[in-house]
N, C-alpha and C. Protein backbone atom coordinates (compact mmCIF):
# COMPACT_ATOMS: atom_id res chain seq x y z
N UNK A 1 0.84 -1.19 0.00
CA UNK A 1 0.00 0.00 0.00
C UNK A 1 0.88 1.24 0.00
N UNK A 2 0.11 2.20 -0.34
CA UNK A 2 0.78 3.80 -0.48
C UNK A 2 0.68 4.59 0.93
N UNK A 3 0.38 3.63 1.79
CA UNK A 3 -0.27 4.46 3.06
C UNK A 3 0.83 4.40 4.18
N UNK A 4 1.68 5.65 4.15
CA UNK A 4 3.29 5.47 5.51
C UNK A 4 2.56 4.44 6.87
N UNK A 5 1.27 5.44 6.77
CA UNK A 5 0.90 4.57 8.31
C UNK A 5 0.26 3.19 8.42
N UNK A 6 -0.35 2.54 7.58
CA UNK A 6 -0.69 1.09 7.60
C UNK A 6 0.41 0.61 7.25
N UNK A 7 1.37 0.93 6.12
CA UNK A 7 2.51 0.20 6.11
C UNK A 7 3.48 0.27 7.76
N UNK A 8 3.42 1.11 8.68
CA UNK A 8 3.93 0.94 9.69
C UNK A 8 3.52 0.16 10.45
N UNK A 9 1.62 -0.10 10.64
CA UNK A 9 1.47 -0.76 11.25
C UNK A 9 1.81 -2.38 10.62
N UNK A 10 1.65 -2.41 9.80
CA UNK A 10 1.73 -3.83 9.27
C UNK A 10 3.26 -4.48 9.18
N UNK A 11 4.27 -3.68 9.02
CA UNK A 11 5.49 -3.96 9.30
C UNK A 11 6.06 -5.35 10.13
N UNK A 12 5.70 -4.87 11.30
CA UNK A 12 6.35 -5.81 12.22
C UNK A 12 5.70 -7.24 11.77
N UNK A 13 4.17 -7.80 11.09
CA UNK A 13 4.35 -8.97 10.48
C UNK A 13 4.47 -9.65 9.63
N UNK A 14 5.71 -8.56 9.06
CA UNK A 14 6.56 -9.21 7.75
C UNK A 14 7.43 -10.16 8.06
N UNK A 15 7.78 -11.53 7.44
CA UNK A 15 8.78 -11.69 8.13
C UNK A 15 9.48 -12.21 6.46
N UNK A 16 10.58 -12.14 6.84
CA UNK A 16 11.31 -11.89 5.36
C UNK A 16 11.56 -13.74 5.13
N UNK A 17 11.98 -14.50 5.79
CA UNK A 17 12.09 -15.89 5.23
C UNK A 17 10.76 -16.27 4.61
N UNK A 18 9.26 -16.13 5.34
CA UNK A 18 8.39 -16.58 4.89
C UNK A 18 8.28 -15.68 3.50
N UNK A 19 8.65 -14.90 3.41
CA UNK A 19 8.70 -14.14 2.09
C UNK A 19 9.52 -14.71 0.76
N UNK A 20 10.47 -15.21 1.27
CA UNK A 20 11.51 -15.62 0.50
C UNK A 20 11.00 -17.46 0.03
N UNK A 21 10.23 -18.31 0.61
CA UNK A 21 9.72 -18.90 0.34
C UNK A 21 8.84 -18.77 -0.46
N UNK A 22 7.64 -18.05 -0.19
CA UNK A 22 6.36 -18.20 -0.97
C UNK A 22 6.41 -17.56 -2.51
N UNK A 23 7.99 -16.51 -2.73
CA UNK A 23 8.10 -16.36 -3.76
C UNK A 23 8.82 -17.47 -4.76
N UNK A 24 9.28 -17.93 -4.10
CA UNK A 24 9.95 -19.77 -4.50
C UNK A 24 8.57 -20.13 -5.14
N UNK A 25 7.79 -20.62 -4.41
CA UNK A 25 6.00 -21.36 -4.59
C UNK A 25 5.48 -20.56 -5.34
N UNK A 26 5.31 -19.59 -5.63
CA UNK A 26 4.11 -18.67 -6.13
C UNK A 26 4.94 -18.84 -7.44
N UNK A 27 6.63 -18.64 -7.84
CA UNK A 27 6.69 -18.30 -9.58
C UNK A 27 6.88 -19.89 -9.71
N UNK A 28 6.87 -21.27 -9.18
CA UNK A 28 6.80 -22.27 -9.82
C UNK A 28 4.91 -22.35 -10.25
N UNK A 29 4.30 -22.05 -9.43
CA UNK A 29 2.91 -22.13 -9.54
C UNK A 29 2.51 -21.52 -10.73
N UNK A 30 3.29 -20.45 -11.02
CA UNK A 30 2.75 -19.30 -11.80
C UNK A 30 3.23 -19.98 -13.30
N UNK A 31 4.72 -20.19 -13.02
CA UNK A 31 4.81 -21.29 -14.78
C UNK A 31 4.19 -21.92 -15.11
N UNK A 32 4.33 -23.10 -13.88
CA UNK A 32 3.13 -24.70 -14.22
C UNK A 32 1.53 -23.94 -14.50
N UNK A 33 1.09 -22.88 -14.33
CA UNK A 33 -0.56 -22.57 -14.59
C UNK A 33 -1.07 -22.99 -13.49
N UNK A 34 -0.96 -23.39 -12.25
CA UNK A 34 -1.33 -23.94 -11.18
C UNK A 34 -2.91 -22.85 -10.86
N UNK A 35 -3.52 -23.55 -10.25
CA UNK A 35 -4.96 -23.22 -9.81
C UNK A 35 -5.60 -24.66 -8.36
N UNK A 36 -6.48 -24.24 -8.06
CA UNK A 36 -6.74 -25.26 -7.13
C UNK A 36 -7.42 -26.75 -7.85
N UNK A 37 -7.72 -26.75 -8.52
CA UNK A 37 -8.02 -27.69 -9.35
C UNK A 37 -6.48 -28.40 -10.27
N UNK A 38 -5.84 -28.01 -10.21
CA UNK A 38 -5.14 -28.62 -10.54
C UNK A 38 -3.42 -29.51 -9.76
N UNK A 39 -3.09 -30.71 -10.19
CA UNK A 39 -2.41 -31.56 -9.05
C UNK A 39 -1.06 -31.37 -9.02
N UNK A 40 -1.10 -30.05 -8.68
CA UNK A 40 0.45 -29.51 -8.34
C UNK A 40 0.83 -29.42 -6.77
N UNK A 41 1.91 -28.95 -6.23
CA UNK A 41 2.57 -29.48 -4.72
C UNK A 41 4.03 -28.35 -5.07
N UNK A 42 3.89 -27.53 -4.34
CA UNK A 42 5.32 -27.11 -3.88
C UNK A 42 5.75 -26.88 -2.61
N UNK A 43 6.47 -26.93 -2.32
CA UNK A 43 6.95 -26.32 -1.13
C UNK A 43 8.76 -26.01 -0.86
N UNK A 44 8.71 -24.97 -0.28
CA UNK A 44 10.14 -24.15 -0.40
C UNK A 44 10.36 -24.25 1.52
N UNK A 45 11.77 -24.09 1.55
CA UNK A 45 11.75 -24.09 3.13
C UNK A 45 13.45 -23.66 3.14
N UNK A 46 13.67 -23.12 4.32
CA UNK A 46 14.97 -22.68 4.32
C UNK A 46 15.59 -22.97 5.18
N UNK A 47 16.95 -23.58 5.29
CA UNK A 47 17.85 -24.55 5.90
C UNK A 47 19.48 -23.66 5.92
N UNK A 48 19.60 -23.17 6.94
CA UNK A 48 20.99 -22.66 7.04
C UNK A 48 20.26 -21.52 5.88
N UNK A 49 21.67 -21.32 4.96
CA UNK A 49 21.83 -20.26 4.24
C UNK A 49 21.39 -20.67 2.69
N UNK A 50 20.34 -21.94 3.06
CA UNK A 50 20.12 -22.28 1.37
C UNK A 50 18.34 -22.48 1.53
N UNK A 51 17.81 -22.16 0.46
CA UNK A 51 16.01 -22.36 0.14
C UNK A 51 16.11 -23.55 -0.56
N UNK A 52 14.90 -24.41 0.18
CA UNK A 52 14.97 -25.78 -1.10
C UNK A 52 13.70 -25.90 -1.48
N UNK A 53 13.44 -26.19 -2.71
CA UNK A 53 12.04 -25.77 -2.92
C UNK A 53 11.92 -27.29 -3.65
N UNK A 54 11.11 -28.20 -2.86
CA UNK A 54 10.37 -29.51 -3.69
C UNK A 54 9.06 -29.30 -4.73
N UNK A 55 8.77 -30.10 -5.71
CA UNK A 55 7.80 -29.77 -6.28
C UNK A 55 7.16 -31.34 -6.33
N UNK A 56 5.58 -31.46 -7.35
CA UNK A 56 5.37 -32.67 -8.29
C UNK A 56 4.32 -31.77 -8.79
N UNK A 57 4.22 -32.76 -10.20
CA UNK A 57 2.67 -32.49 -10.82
C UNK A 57 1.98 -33.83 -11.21
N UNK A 58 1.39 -34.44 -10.72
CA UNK A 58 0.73 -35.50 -10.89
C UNK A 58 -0.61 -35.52 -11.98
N UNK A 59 -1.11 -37.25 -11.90
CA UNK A 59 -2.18 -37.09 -12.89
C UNK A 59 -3.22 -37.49 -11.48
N UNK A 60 -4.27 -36.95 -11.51
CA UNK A 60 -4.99 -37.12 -11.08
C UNK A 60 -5.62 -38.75 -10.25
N UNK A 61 -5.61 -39.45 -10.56
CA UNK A 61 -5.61 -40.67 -10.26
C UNK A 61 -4.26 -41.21 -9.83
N UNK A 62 -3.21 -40.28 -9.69
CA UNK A 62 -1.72 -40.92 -9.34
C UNK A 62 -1.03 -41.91 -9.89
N UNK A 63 -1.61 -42.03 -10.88
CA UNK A 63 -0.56 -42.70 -12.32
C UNK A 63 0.69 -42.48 -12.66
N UNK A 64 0.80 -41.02 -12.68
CA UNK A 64 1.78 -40.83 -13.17
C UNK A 64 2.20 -39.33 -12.09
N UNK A 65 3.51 -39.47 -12.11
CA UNK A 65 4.05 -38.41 -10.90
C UNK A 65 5.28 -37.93 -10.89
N UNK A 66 5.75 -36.23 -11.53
CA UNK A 66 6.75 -36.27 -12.03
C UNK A 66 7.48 -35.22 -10.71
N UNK A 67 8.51 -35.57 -9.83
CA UNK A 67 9.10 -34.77 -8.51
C UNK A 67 10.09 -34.22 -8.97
N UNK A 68 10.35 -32.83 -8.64
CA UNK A 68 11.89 -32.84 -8.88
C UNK A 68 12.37 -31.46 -6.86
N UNK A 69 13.36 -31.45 -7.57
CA UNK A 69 13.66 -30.21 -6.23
C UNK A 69 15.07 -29.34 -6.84
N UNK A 70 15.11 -27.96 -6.37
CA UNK A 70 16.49 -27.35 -6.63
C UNK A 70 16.83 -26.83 -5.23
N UNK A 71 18.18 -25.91 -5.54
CA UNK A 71 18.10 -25.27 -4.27
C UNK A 71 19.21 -24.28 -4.70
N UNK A 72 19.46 -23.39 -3.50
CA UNK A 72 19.99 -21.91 -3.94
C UNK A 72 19.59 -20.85 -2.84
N UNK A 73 20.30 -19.76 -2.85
CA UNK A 73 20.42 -18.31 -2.32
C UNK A 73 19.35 -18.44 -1.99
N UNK A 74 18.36 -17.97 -0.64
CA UNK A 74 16.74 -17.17 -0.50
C UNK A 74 16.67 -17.13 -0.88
N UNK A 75 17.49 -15.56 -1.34
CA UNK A 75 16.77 -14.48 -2.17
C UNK A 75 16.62 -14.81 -3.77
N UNK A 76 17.07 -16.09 -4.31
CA UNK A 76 16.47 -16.58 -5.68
C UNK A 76 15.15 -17.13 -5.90
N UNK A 77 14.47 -17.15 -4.89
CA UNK A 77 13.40 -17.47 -5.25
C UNK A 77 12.39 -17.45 -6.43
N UNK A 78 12.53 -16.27 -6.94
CA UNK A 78 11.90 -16.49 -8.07
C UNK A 78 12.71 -17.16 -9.24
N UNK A 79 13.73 -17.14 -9.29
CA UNK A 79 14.42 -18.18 -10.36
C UNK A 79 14.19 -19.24 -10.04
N UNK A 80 14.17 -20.21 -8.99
CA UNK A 80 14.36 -21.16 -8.35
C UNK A 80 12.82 -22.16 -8.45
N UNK A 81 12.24 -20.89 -8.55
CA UNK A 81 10.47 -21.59 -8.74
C UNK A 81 10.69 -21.67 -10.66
N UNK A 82 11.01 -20.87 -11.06
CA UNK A 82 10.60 -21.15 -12.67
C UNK A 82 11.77 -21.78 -13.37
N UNK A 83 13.15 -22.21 -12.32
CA UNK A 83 13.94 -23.30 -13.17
C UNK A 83 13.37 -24.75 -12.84
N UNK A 84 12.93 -24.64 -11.78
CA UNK A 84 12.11 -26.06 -11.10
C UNK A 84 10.50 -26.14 -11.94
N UNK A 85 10.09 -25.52 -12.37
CA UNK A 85 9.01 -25.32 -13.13
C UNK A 85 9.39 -26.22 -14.28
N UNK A 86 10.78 -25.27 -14.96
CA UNK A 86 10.75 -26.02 -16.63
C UNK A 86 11.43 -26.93 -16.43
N UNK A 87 12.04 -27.74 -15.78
CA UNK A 87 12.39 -28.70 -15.30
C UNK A 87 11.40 -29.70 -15.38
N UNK A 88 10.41 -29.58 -14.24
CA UNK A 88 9.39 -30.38 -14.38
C UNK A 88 8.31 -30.50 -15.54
N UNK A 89 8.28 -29.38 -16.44
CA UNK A 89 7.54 -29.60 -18.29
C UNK A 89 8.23 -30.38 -18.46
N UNK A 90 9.37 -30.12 -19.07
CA UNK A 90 10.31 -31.35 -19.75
C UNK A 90 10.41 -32.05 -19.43
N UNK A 91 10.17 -32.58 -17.94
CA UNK A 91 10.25 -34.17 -17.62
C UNK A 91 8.86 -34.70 -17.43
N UNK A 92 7.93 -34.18 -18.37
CA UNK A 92 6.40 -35.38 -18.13
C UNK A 92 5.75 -34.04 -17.94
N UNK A 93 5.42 -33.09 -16.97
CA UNK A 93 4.47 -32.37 -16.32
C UNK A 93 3.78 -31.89 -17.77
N UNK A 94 4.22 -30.85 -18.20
CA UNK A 94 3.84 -30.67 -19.69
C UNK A 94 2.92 -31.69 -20.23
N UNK A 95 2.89 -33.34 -20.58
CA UNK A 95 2.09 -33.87 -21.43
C UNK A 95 1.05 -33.72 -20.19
N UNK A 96 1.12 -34.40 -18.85
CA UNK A 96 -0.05 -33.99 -17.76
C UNK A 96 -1.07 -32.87 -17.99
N UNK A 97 -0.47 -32.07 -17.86
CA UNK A 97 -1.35 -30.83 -17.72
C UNK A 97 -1.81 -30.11 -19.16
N UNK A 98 -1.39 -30.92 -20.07
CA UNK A 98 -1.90 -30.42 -21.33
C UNK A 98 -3.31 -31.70 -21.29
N UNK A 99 -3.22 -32.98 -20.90
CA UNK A 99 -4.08 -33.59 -20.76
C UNK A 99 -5.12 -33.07 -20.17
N UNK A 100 -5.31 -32.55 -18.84
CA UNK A 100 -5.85 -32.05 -17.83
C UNK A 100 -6.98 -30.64 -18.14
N UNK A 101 -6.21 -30.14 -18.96
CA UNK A 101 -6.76 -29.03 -19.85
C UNK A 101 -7.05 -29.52 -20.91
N UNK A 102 -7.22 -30.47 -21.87
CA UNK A 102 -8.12 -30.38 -23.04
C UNK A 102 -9.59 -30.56 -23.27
């Protein structure tokens, strides 16, 4: 917001790791097309001085299930979600979710 004083109040419950995560989650989500309907899984978490962000995209019935994980700096998070993204197209997710959507 543009507002000095709600941004003051709201301040103190920022907290910058959970930040640095969910931007991990949010740009893998955002490649894969993720929505609630669809059988995606991430999760990012931070260990010492490194973010590890697991993923899958499955088929619905659990047939088929493609995992991968990277890891790196926090503050890469957004690379870290969309190299783990195309990672997971090219290995299967792609034919999934083109299924899923036709």
């Amino acid at each position: 917001a543009d507002d000095p004083r709600i941004n003051g109040l709201v301040a103190p419950l920022n907290d910058a790791q959970t930040l640095q995560r969910i931007t991990a989650e949010r740009a893998l989500n955002r490649r894969l097309g993720g929505g609630c309907q669809v059988p995606i899984a991430g999760y990012a978490e931070i260990e010492g001085d490194r973010l590890r962000l697991r993923a899958l995209v499955g088929r619905p019935d659990g047939s088929e299930v493609v995992r991968g994980e990277v890891q790196g700096a926090p503050d890469e998070g957004e690379r870290l979600g969309t190299t783990l993204a195309e990672d997971l197209l090219g290995r299967g997710a792609a034919a999934i979710l083109r299924d899923l959507y036709a």
